[in-house]
C-alpha atoms as a PDB file:
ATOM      1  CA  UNK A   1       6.690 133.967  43.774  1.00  0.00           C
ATOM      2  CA  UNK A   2       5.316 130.710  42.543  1.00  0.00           C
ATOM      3  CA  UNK A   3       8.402 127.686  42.658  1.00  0.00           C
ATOM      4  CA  UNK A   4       9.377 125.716  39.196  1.00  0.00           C
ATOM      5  CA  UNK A   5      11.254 123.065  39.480  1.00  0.00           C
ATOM      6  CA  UNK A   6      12.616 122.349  35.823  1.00  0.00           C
ATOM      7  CA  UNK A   7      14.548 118.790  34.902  1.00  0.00           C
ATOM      8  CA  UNK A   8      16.266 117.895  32.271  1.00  0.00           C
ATOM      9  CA  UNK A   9      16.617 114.821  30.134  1.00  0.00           C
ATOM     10  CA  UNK A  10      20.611 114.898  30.308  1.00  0.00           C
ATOM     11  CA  UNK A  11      21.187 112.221  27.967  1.00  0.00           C
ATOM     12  CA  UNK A  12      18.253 112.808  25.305  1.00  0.00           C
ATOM     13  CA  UNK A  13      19.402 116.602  25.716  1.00  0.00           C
ATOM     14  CA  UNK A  14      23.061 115.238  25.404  1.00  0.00           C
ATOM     15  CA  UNK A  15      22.651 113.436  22.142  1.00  0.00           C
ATOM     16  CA  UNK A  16      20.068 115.212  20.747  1.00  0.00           C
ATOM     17  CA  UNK A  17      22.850 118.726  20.365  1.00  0.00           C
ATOM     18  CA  UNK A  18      25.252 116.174  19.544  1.00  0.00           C
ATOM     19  CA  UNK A  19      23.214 115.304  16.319  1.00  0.00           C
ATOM     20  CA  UNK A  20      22.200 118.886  15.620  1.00  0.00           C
ATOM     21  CA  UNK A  21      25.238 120.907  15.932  1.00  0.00           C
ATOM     22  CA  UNK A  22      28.487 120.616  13.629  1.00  0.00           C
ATOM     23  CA  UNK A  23      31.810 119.572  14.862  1.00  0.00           C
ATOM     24  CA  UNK A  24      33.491 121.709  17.581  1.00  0.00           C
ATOM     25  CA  UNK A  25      36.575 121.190  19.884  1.00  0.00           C
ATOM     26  CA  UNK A  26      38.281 122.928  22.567  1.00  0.00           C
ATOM     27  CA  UNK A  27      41.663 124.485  21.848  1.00  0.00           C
ATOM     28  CA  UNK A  28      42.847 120.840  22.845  1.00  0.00           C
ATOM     29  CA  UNK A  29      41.141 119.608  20.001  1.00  0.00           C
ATOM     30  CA  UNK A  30      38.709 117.527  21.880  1.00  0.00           C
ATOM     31  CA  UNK A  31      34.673 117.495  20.697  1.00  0.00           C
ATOM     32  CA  UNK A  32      32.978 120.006  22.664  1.00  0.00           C
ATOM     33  CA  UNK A  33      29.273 120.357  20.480  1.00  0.00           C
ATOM     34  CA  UNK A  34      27.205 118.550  22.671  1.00  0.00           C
ATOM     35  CA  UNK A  35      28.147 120.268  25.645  1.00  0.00           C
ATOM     36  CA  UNK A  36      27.749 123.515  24.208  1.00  0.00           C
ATOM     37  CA  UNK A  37      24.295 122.767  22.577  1.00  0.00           C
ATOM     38  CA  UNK A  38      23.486 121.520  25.869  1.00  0.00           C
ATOM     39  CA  UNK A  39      24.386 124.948  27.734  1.00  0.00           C
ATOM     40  CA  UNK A  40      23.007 126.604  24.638  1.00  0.00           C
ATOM     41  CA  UNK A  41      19.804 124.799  25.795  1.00  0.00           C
ATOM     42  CA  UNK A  42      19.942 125.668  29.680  1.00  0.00           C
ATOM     43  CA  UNK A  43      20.055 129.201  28.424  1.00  0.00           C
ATOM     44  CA  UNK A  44      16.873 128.930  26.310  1.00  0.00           C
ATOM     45  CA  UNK A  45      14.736 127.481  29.084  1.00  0.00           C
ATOM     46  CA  UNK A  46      16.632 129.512  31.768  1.00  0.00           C
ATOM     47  CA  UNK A  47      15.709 132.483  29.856  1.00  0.00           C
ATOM     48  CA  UNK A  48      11.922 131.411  29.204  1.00  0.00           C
ATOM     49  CA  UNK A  49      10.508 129.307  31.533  1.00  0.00           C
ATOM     50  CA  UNK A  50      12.172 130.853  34.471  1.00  0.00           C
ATOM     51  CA  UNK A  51      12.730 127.885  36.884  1.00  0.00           C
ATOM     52  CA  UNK A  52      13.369 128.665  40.845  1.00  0.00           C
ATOM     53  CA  UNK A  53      15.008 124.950  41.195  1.00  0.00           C
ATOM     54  CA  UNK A  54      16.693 122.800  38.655  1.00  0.00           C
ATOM     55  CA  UNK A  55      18.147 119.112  38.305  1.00  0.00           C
ATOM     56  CA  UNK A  56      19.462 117.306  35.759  1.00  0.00           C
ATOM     57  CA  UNK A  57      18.995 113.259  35.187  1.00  0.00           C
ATOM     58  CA  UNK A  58      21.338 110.851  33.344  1.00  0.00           C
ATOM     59  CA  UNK A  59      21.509 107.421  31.960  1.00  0.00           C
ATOM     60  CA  UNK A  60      23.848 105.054  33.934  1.00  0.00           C
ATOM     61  CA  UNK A  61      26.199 102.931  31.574  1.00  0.00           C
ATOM     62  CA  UNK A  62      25.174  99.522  33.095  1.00  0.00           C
ATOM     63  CA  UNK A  63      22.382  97.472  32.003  1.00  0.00           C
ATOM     64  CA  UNK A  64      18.897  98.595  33.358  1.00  0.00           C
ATOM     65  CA  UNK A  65      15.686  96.038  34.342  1.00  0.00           C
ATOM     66  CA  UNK A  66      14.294  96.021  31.314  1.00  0.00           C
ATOM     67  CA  UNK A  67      17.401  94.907  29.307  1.00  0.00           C
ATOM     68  CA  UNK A  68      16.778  91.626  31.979  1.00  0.00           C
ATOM     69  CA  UNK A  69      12.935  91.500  31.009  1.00  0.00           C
ATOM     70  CA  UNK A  70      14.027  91.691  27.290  1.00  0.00           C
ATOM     71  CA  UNK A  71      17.774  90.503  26.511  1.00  0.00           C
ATOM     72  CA  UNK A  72      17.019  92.305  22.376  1.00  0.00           C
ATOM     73  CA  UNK A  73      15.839  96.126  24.378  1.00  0.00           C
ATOM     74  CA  UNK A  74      17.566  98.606  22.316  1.00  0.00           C
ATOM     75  CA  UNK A  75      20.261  96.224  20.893  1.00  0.00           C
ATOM     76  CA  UNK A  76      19.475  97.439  17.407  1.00  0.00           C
ATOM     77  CA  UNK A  77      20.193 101.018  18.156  1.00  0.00           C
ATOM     78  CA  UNK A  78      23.898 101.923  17.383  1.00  0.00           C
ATOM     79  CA  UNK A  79      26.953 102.798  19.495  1.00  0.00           C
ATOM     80  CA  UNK A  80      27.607 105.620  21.291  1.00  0.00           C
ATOM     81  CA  UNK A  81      30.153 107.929  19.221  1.00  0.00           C
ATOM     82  CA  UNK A  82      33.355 107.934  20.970  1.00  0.00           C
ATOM     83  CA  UNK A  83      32.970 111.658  20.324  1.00  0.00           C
ATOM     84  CA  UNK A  84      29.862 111.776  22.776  1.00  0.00           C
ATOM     85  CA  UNK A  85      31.318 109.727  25.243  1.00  0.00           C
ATOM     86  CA  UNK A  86      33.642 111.718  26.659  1.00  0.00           C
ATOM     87  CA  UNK A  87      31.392 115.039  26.684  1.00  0.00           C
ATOM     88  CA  UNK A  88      28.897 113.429  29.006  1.00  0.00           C
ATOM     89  CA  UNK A  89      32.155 114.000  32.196  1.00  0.00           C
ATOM     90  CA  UNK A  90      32.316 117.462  30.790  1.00  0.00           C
ATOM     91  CA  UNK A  91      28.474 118.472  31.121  1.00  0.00           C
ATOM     92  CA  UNK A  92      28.514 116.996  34.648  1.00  0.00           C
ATOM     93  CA  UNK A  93      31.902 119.240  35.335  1.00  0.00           C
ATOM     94  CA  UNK A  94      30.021 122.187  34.176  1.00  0.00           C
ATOM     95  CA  UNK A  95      26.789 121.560  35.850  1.00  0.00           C
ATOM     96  CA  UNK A  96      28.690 120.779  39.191  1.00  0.00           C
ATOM     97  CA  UNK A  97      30.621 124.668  38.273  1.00  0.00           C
ATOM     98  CA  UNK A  98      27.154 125.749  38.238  1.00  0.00           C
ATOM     99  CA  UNK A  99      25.619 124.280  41.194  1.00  0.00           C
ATOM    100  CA  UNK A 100      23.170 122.186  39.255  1.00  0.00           C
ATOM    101  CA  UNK A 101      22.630 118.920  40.800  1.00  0.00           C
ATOM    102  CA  UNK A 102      22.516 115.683  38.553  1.00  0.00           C
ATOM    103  CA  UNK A 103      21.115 112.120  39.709  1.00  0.00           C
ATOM    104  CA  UNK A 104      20.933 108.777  38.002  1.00  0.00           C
ATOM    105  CA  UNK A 105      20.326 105.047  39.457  1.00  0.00           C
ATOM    106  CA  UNK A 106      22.113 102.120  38.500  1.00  0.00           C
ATOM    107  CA  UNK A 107      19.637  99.560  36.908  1.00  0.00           C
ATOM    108  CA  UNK A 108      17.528 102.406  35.686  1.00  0.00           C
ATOM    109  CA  UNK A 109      17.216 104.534  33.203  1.00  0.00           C
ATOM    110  CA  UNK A 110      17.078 108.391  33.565  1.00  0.00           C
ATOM    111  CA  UNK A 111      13.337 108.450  32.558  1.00  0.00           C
ATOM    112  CA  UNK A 112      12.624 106.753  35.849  1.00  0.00           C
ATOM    113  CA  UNK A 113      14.514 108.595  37.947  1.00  0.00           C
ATOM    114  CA  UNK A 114      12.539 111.734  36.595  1.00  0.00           C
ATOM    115  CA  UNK A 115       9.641 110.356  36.728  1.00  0.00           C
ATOM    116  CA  UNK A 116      10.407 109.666  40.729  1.00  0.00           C
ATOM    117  CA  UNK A 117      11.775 112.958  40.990  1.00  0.00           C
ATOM    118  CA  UNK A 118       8.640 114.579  39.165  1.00  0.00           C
ATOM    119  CA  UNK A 119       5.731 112.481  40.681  1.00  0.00           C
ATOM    120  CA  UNK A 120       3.112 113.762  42.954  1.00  0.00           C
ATOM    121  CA  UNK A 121       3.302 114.287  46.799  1.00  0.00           C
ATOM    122  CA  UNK A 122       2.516 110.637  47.264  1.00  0.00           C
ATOM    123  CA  UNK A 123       4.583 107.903  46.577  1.00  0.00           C
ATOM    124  CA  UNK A 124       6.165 104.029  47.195  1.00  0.00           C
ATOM    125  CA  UNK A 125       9.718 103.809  48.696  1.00  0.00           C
ATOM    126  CA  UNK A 126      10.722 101.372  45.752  1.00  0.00           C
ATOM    127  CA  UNK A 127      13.073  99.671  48.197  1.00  0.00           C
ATOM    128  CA  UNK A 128      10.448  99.259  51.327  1.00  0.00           C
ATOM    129  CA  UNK A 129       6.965  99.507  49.582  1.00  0.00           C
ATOM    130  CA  UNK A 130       5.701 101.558  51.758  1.00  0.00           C
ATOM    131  CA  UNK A 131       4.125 105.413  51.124  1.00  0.00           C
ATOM    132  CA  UNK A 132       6.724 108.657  51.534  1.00  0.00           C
ATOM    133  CA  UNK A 133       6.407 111.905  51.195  1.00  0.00           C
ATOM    134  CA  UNK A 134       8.755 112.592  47.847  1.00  0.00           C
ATOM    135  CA  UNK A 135       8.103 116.227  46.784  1.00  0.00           C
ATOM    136  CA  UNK A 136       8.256 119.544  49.011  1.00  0.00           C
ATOM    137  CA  UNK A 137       4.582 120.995  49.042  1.00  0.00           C
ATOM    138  CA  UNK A 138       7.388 124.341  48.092  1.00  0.00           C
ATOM    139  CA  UNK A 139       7.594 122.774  44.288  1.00  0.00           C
ATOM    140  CA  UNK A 140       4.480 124.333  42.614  1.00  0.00           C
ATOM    141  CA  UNK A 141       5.086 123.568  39.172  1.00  0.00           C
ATOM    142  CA  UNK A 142       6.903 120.679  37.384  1.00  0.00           C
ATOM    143  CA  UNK A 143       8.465 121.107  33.712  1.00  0.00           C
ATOM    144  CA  UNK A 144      10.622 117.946  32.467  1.00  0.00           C
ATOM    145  CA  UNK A 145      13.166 119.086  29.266  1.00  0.00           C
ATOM    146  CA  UNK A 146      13.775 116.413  26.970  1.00  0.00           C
ATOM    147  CA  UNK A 147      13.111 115.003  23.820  1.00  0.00           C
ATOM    148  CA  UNK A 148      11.911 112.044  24.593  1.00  0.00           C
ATOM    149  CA  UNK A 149       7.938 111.180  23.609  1.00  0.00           C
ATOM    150  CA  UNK A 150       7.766 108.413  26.007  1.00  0.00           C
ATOM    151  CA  UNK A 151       8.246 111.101  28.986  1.00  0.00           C
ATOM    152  CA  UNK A 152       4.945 112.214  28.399  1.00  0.00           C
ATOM    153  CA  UNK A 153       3.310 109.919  29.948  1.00  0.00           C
ATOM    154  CA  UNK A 154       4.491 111.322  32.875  1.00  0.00           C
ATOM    155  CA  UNK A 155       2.135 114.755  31.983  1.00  0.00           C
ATOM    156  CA  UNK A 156      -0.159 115.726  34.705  1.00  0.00           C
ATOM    157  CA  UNK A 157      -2.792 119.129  35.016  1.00  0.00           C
ATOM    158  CA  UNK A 158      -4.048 118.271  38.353  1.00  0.00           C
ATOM    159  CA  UNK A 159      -0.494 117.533  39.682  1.00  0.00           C
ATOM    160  CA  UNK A 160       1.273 120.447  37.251  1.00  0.00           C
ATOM    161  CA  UNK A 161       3.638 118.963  35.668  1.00  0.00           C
ATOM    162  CA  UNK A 162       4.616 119.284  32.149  1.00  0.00           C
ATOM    163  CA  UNK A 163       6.856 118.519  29.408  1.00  0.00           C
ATOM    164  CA  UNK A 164       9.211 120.861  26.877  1.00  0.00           C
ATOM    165  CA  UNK A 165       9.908 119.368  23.655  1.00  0.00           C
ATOM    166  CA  UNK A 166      12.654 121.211  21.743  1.00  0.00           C
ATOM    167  CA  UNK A 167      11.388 121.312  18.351  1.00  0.00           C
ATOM    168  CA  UNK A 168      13.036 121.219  14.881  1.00  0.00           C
ATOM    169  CA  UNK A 169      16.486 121.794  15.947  1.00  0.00           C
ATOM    170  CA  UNK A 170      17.624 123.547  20.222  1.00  0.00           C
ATOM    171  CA  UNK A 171      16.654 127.055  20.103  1.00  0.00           C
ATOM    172  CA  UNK A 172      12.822 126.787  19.982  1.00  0.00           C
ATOM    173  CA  UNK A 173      10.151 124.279  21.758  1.00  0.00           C
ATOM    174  CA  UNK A 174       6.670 123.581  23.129  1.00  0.00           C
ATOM    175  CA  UNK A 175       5.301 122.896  26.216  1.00  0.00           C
ATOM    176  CA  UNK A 176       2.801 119.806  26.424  1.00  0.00           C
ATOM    177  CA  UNK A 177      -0.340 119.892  28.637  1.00  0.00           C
ATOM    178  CA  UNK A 178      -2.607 117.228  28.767  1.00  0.00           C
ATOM    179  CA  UNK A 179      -4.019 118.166  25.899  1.00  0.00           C
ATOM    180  CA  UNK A 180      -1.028 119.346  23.708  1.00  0.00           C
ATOM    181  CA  UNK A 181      -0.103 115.619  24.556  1.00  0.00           C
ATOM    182  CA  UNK A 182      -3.668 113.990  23.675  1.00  0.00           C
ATOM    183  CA  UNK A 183      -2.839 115.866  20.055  1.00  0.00           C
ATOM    184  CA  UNK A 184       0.376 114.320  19.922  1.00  0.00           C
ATOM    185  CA  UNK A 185       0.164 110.760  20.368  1.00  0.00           C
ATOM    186  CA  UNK A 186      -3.781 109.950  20.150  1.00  0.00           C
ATOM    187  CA  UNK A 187      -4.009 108.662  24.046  1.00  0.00           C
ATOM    188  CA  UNK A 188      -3.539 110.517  27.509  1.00  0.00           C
ATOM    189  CA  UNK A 189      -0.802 110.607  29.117  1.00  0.00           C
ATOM    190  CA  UNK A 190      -1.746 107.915  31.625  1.00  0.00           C
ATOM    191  CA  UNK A 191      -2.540 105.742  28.329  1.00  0.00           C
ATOM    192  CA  UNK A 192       0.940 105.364  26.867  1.00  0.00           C
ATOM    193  CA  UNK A 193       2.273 102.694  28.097  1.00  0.00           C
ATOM    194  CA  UNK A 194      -1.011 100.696  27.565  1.00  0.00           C
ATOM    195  CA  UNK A 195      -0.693 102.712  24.117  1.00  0.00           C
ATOM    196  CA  UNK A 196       3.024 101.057  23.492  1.00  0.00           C
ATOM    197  CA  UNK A 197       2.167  97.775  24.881  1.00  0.00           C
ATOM    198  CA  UNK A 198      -0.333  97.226  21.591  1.00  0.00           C
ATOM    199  CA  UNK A 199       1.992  98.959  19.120  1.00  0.00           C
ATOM    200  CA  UNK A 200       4.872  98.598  20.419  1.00  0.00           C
ATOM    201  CA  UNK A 201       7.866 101.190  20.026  1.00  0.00           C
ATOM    202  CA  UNK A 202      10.730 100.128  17.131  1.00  0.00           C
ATOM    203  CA  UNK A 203      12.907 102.981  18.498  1.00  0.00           C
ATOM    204  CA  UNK A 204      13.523 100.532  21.667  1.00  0.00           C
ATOM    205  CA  UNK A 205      13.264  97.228  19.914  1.00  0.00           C
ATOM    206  CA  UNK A 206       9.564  95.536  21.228  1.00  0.00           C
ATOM    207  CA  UNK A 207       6.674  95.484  18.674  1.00  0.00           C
ATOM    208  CA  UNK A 208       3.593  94.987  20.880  1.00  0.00           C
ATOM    209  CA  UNK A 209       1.066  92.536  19.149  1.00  0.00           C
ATOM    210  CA  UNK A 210       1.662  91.980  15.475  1.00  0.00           C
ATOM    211  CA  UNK A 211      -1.252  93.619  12.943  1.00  0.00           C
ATOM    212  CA  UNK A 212      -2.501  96.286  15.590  1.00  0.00           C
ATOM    213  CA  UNK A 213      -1.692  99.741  14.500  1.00  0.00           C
ATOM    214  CA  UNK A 214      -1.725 103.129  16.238  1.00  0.00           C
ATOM    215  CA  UNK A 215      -5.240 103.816  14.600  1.00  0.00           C
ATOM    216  CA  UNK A 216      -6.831 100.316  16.069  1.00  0.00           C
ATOM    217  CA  UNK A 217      -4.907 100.942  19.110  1.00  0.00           C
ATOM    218  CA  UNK A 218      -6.181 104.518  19.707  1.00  0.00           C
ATOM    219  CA  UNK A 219      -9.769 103.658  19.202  1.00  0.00           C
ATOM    220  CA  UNK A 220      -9.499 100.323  21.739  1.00  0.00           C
ATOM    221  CA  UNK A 221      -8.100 102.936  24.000  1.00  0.00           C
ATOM    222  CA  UNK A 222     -10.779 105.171  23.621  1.00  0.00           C
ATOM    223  CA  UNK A 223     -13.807 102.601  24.208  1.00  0.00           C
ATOM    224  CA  UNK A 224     -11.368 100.526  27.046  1.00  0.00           C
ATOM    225  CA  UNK A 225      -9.295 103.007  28.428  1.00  0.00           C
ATOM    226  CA  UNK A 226      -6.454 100.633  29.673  1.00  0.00           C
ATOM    227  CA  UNK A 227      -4.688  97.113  28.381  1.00  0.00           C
ATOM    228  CA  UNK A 228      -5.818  95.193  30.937  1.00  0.00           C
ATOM    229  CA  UNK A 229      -9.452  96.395  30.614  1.00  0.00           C
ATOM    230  CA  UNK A 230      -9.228  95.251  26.625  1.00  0.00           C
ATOM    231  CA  UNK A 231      -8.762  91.817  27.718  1.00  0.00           C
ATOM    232  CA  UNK A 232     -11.438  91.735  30.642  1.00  0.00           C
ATOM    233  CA  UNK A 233     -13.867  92.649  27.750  1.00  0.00           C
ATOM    234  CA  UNK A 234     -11.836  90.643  24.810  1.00  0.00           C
ATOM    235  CA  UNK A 235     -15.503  89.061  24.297  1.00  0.00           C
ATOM    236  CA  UNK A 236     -17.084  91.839  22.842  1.00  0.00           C
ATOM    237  CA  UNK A 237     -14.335  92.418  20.538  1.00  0.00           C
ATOM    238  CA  UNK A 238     -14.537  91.161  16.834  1.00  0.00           C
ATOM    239  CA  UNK A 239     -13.256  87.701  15.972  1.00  0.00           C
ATOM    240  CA  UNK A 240     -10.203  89.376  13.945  1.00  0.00           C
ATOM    241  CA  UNK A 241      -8.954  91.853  16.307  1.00  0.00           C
ATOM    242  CA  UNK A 242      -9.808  89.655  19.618  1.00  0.00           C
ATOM    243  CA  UNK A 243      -7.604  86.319  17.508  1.00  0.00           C
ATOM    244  CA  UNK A 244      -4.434  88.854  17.397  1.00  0.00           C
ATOM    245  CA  UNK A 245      -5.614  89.977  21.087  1.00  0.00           C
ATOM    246  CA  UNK A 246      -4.986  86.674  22.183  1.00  0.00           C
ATOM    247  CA  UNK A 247      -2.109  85.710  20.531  1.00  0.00           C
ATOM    248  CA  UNK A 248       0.149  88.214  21.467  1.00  0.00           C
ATOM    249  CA  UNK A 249      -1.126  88.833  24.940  1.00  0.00           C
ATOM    250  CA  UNK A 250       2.042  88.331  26.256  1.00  0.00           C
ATOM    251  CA  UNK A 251       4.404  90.305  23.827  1.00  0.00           C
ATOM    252  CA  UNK A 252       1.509  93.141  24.855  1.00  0.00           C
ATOM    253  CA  UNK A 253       2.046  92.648  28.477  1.00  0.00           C
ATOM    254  CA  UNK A 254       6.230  92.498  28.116  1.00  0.00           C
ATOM    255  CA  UNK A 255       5.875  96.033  25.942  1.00  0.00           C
ATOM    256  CA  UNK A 256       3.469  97.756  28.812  1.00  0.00           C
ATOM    257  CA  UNK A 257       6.430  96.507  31.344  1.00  0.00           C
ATOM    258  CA  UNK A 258       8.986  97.975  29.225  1.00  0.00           C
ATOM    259  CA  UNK A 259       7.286 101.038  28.589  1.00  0.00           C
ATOM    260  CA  UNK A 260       5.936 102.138  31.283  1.00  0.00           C
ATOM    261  CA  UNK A 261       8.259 104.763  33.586  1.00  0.00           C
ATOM    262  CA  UNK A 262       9.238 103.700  36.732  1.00  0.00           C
ATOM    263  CA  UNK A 263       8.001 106.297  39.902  1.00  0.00           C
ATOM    264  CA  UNK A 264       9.609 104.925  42.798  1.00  0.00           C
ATOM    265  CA  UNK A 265      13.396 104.546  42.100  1.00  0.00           C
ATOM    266  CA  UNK A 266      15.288 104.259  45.006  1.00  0.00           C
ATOM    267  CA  UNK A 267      17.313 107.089  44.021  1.00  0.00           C
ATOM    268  CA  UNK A 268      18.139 109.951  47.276  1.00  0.00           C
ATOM    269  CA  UNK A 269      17.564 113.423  45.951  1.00  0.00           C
ATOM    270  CA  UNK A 270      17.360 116.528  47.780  1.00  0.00           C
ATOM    271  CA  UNK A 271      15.177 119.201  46.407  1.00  0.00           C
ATOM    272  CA  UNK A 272      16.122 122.240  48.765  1.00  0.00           C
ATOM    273  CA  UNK A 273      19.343 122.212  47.140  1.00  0.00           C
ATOM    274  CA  UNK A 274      18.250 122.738  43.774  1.00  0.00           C
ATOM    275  CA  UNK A 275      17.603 126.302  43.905  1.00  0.00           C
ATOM    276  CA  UNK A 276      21.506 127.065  44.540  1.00  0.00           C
ATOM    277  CA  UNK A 277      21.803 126.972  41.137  1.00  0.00           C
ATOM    278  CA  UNK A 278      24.586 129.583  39.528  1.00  0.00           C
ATOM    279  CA  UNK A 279      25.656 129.876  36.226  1.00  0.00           C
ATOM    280  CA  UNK A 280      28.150 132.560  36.081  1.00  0.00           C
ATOM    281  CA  UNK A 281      30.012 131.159  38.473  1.00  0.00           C
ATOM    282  CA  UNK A 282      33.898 131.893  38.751  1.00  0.00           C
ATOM    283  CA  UNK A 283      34.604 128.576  38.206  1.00  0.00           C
ATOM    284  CA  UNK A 284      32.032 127.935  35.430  1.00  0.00           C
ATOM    285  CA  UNK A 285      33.485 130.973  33.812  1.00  0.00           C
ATOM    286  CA  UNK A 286      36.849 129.369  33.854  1.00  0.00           C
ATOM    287  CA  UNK A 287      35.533 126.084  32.809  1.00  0.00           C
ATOM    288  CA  UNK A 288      34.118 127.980  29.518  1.00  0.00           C
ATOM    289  CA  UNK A 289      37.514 129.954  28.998  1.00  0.00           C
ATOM    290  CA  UNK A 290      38.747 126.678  28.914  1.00  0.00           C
ATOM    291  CA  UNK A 291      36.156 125.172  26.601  1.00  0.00           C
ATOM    292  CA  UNK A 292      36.516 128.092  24.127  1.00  0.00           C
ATOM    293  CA  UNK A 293      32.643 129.147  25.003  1.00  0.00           C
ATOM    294  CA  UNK A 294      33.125 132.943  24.063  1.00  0.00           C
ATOM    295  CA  UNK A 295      29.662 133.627  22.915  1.00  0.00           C
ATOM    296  CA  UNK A 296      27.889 131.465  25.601  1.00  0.00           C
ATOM    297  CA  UNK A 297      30.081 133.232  28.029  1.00  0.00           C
ATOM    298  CA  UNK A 298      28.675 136.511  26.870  1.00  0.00           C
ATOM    299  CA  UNK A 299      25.109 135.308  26.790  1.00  0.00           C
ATOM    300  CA  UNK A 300      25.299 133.663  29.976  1.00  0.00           C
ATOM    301  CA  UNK A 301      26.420 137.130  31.482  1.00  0.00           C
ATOM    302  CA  UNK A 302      23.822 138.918  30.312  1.00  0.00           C
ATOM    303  CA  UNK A 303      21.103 136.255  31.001  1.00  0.00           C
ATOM    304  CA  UNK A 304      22.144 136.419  35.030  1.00  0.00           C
ATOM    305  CA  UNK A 305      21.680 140.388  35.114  1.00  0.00           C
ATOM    306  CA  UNK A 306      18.299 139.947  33.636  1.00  0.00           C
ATOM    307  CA  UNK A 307      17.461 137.812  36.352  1.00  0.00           C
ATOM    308  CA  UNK A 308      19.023 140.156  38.778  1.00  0.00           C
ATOM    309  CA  UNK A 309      17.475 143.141  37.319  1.00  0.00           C
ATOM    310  CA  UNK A 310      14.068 141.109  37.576  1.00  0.00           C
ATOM    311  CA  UNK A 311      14.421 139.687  41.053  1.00  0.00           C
ATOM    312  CA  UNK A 312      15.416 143.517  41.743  1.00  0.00           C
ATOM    313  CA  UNK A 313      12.066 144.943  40.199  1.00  0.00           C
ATOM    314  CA  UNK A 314      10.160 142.477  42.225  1.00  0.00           C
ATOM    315  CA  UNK A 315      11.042 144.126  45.227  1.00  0.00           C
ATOM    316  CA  UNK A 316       9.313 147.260  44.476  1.00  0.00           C
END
């Protein structure tokens, strides 16, 4: 049997059920829709892509590096509903019910410390630049949950990984290849952040160079392949296009920085233990009793004796 290791976006995941489902509290009257779109999500992929090992990442609530690099990063998006807040210590009580291990890094955000988690065999010890060995040779396949575009840069055939985008609501999503991902934003994977770093993303607050849209920017990247390769040949580009090359060089270089996912987060993870996964639990059974989860309680029930019935019929 071929290893998956499946991670999820926890806080994209978090806020994107929080958006999508109506109100719901416990019998306490505190919100409870995130959590349960969340679970209601687990399910889904549980149920589809049949992962051997899973881990969830999360934001941490301090400032990362690229808030220092840019003081404005993300200062126009809103606050965090003090609905949501407290249902983020609630999925982490449910995943620890279940077994599921969660990680996070202070300084970073979770899209780096999946992107350390999820990168190849090879990697740099972010705190002693030197080469480790990060991922078990065991892990055969890599899917990353979230719905966040900016994670697929982290899409790789030759090393398998892969990314599943709910789409148009929790219930239903697509998993991105290479090529799903070329179709999607224009560039490869490897060419996002050199992609972001000429238009720029809104959604974070840094606009890349001013007049360069994703059409110009797509075809640059086709011809030049990376940023820094568009400047070593800014000659041959047209008087127009190279004037607005120039001039916002550095905004260009500041948006690759701040797009670009971080690989070698110092963050200690262990992998073995992400197979001991559980989710009917007696205590997460409890912890749903308590949450009022009566359907998912009944669907998570019947979702573990499929997988016992099918790890049975293996055996024969």
């Amino acid at each position: 049997m071929q290893s998956k290791l499946v991670i999820f976006d926890g806080n994209a995941l978090m806020h994107r059920a929080f958006h999508a489902l109506p109100p719901l509290t416990t019998k306490k009257g505190e919100p409870i829709n995130a959590v349960y779109g969340l679970v209601s999500m687990l399910l889904n992929v549980v149920e589809n892509l049949k992962p051997t090992h899973i881990i969830f990442c999360f934001d941490e609530k301090e400032p990362t590096f690229r808030s220092k690099l840019l003081l404005t990063y993300q200062s126009q998006r809103p606050e965090t509903s003090s609905d949501l807040i407290p249902q983020f210590f609630k999925a982490k009580d449910f995943l620890r019910a279940a077994r599921i291990q969660n990680y996070s890094k202070s300084g970073f955000e979770a899209d780096d410390v999946i992107g350390t988690i999820a990168d190849s065999l090879q990697s740099t010890d972010y705190s002693k630049n030197k080469t480790v060995d990060r991922r078990p040779s065991a892990i055969d396949e890599v899917v990353v949950v979230t719905g966040d575009r900016d994670i697929l840069q982290l899409v790789d055939d030759e090393k398998n990984i892969k990314l599943f985008m709910p789409i148009g609501g929790l219930a239903n999503g697509k998993i991105f290849t290479e090529k799903e991902t070329v179709e999607r934003m224009g560039v490869a994977p490897n060419q996002i952040a050199d992609y972001k770093g000429l238009v720029g993303d809104p959604s974070d607050n840094y606009f890349g160079i001013a007049g360069i849209g994703p059409k110009t920017a797509i075809g640059l990247l086709a011809k030049y392949k990376t940023l820094s390769n568009i400047y070593e040949h800014i000659s041959e580009i047209s008087e127009k296009l190279r004037s607005k090359l120039i001039e916002g060089k550095e905004s260009a270089n500041l948006s690759y920085k701040l797009a670009t996912i971080v690989r070698n987060v110092p963050v200690k993870f262990n992998i073995e233990n992400s197979n001991n996964w559980n989710l009917v639990s007696e205590k997460v059974l409890k912890l749903f009793e308590k949450y009022g989860f009566k359907t998912l309680t009944a669907r998570i029930k019947a979702l573990a004796k499929k997988i016992e019935d099918e790890k049975q019929g293996s055996l024969f």
